[in-house]
N, C-alpha and C. Protein backbone atom coordinates (compact mmCIF):
# COMPACT_ATOMS: atom_id res chain seq x y z
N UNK A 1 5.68 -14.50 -2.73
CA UNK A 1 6.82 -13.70 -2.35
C UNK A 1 7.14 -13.97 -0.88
N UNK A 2 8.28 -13.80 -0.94
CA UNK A 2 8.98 -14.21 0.79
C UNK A 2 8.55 -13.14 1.74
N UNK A 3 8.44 -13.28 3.11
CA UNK A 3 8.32 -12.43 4.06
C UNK A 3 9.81 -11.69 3.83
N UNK A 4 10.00 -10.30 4.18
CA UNK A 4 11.05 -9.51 4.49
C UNK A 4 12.02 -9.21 2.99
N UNK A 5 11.24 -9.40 2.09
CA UNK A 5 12.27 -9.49 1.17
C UNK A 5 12.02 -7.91 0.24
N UNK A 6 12.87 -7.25 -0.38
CA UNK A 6 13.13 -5.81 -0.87
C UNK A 6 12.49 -6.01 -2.23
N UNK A 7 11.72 -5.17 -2.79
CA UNK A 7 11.05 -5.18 -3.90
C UNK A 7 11.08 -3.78 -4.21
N UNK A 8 10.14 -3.64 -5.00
CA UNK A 8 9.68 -2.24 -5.43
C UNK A 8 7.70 -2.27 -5.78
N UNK A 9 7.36 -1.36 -5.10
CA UNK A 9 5.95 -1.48 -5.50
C UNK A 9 5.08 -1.70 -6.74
N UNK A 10 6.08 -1.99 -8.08
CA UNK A 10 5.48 -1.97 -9.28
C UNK A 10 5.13 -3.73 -8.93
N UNK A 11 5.82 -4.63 -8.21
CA UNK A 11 5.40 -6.01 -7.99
C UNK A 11 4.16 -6.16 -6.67
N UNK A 12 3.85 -5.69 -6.44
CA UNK A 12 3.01 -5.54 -5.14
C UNK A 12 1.89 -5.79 -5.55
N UNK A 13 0.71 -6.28 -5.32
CA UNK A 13 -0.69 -6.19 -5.49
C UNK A 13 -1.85 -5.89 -4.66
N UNK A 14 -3.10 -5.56 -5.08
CA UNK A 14 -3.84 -5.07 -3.89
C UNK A 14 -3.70 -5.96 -2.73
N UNK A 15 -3.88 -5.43 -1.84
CA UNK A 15 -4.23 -6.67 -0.13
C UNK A 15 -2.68 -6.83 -0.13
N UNK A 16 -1.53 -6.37 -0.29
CA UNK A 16 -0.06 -6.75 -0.03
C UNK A 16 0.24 -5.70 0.85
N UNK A 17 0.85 -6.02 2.17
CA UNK A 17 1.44 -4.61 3.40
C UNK A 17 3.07 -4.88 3.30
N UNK A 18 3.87 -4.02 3.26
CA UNK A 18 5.03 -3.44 3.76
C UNK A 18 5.16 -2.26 4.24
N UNK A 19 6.11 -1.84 4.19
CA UNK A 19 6.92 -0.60 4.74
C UNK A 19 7.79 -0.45 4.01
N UNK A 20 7.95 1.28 3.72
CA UNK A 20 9.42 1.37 3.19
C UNK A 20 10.52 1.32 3.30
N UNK A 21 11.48 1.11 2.66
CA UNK A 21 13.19 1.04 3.07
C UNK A 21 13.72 1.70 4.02
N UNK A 22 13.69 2.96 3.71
CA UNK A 22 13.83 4.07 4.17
C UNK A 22 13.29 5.03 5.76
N UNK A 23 12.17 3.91 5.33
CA UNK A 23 11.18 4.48 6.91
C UNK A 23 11.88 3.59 7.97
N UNK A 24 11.97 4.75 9.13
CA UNK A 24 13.16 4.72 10.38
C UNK A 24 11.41 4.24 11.58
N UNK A 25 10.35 4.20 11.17
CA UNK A 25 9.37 3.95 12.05
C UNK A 25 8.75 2.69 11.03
N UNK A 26 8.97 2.49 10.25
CA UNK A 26 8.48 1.21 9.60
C UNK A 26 6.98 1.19 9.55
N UNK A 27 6.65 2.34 9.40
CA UNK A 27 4.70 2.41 9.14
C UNK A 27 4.53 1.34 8.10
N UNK A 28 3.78 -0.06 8.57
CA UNK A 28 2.99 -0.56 7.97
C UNK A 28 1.57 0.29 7.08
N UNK A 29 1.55 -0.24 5.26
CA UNK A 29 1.26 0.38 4.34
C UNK A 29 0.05 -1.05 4.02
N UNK A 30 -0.64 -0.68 3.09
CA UNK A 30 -1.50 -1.92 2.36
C UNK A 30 -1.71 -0.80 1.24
N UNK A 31 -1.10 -1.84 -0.19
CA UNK A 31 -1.84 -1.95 -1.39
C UNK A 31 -3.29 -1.49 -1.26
N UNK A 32 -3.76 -0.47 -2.11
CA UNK A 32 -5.29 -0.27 -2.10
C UNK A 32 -6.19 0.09 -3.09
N UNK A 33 -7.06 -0.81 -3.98
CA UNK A 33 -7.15 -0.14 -5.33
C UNK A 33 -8.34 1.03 -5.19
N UNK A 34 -8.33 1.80 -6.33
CA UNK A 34 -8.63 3.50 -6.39
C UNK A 34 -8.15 3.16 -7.79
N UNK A 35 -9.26 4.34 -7.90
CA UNK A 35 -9.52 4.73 -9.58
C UNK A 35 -7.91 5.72 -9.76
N UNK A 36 -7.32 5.99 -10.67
CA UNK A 36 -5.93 6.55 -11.65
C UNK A 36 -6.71 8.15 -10.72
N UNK A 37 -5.61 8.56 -10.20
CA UNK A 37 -5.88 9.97 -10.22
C UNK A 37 -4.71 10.99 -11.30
N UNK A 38 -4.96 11.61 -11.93
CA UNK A 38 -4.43 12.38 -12.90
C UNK A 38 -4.11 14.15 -12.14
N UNK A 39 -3.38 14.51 -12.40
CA UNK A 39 -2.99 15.99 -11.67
C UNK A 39 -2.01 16.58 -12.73
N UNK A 40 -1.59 17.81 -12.56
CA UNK A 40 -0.86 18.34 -13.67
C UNK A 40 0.47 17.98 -14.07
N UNK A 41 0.94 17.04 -13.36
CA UNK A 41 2.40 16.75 -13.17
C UNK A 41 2.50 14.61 -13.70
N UNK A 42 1.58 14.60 -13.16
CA UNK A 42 1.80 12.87 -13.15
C UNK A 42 0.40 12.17 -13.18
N UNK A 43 -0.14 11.17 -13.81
CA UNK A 43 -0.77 10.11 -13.41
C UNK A 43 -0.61 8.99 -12.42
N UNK A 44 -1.33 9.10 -11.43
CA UNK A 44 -1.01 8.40 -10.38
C UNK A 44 -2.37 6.81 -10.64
N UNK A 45 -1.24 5.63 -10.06
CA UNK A 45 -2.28 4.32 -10.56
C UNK A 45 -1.95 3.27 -9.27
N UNK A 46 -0.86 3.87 -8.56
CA UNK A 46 -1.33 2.67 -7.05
C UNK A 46 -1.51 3.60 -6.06
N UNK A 47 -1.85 3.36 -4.87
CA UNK A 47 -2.43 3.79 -3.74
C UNK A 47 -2.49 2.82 -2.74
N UNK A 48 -1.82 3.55 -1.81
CA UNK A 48 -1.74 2.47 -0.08
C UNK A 48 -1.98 3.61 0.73
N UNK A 49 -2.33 2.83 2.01
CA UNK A 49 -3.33 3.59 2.97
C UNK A 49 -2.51 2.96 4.62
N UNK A 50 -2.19 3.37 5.40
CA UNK A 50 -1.80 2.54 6.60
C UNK A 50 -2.80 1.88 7.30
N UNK A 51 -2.01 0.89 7.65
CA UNK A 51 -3.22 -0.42 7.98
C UNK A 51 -3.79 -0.02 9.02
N UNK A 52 -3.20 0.73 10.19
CA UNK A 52 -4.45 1.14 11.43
C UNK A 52 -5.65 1.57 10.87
N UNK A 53 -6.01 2.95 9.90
CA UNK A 53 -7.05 3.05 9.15
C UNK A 53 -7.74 2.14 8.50
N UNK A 54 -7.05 1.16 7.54
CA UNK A 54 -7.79 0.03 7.24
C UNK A 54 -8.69 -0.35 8.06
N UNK A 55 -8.02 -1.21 9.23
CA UNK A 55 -8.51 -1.82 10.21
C UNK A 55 -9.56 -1.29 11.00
N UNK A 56 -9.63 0.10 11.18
CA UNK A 56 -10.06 0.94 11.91
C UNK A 56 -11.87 0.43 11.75
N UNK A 57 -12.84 1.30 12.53
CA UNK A 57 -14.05 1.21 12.00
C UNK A 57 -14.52 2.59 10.66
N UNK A 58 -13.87 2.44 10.05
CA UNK A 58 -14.36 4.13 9.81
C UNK A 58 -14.96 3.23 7.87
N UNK A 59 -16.19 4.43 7.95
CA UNK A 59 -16.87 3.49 6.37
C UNK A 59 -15.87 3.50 5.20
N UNK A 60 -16.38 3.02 4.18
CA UNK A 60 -15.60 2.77 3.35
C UNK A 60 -15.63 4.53 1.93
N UNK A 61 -15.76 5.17 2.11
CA UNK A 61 -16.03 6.30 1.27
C UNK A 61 -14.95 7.54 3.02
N UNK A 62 -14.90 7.11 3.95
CA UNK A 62 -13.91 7.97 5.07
C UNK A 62 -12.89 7.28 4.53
N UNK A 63 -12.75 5.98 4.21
CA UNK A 63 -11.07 5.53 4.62
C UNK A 63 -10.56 6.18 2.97
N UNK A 64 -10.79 6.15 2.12
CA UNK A 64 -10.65 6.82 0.46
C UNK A 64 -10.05 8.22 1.12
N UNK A 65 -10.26 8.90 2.20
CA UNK A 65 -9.98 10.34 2.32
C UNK A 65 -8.35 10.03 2.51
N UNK A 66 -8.03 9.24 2.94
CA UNK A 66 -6.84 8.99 3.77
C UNK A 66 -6.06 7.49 2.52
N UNK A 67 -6.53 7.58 1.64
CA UNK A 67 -5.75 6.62 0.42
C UNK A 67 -4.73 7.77 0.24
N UNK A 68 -3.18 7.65 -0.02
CA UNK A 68 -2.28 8.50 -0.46
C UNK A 68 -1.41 7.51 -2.03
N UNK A 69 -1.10 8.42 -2.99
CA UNK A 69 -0.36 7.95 -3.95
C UNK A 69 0.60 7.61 -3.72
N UNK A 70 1.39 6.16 -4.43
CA UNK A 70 2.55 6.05 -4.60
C UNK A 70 3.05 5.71 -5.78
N UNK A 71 4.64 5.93 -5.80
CA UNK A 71 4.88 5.70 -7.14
C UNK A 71 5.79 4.36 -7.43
N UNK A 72 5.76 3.66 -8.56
CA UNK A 72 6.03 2.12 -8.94
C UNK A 72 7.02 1.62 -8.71
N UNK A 73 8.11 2.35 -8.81
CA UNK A 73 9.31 2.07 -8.27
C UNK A 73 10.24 2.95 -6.99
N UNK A 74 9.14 2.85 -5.83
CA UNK A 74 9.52 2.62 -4.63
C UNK A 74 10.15 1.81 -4.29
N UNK A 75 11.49 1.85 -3.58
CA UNK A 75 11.35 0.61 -2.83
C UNK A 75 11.06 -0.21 -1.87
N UNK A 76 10.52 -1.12 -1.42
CA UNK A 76 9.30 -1.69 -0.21
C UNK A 76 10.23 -2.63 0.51
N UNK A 77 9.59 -2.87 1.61
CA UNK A 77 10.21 -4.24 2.11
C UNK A 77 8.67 -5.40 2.04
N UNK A 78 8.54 -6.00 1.42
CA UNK A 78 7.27 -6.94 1.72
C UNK A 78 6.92 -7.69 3.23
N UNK A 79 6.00 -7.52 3.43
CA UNK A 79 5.68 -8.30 4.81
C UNK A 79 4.78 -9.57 4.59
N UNK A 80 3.27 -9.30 4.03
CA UNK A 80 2.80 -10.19 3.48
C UNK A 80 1.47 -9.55 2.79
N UNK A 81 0.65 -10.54 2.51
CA UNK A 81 -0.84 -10.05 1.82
C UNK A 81 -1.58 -10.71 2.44
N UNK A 82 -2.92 -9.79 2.81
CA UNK A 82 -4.08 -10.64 2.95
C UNK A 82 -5.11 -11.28 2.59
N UNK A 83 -4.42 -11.27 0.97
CA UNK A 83 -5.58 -12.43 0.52
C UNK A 83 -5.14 -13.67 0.51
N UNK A 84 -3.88 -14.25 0.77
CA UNK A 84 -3.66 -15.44 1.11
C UNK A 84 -4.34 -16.45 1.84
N UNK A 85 -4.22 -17.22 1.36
CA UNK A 85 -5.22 -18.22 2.66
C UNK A 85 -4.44 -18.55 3.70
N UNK A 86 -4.81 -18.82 4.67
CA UNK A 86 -5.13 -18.87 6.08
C UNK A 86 -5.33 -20.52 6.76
N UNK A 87 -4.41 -20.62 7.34
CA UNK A 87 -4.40 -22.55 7.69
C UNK A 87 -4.45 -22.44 9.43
């Protein structure tokens, strides 16, 4: 997928960062997999986390506190992923 280009999060995969359309501060987001959380209203099955936390030092069972749901057809702007390789 191209840098800068408009999607919706149902195409996104783990390790993929954007921001939303909509966001006037452009908080960089990352794809993050997590088990389906279920609640009375919806099943929730993706989850992104902002990348300062990622990055941050904090263990891996702290940064899960701060995973938030999203839903599939958001729409995103793609930036890139980090599982790409690296030249």
């Amino acid at each position: 997928m191209e840098r800068n280009t408009i999607t919706t999060v149902a195409n996104l995969k783990p390790g993929d960062r954007f921001f939303k359309v909509n966001d006037k501060n452009k908080k960089v987001l990352q794809i993050v997999e997590h088990a389906p959380k279920k609640t009375h209203f919806r099943t929730y099955k993706i989850f992104c986390c902002l990348v300062q936390i990622i990055e941050g030092r904090l263990t891996p069972t702290a940064k899960e506190g701060y995973y938030s749901p999203i839903l599939k057809d958001t729409q995103v702007v793609y930036l890139r992923s980090t599982s790409e390789v690296k030249i």
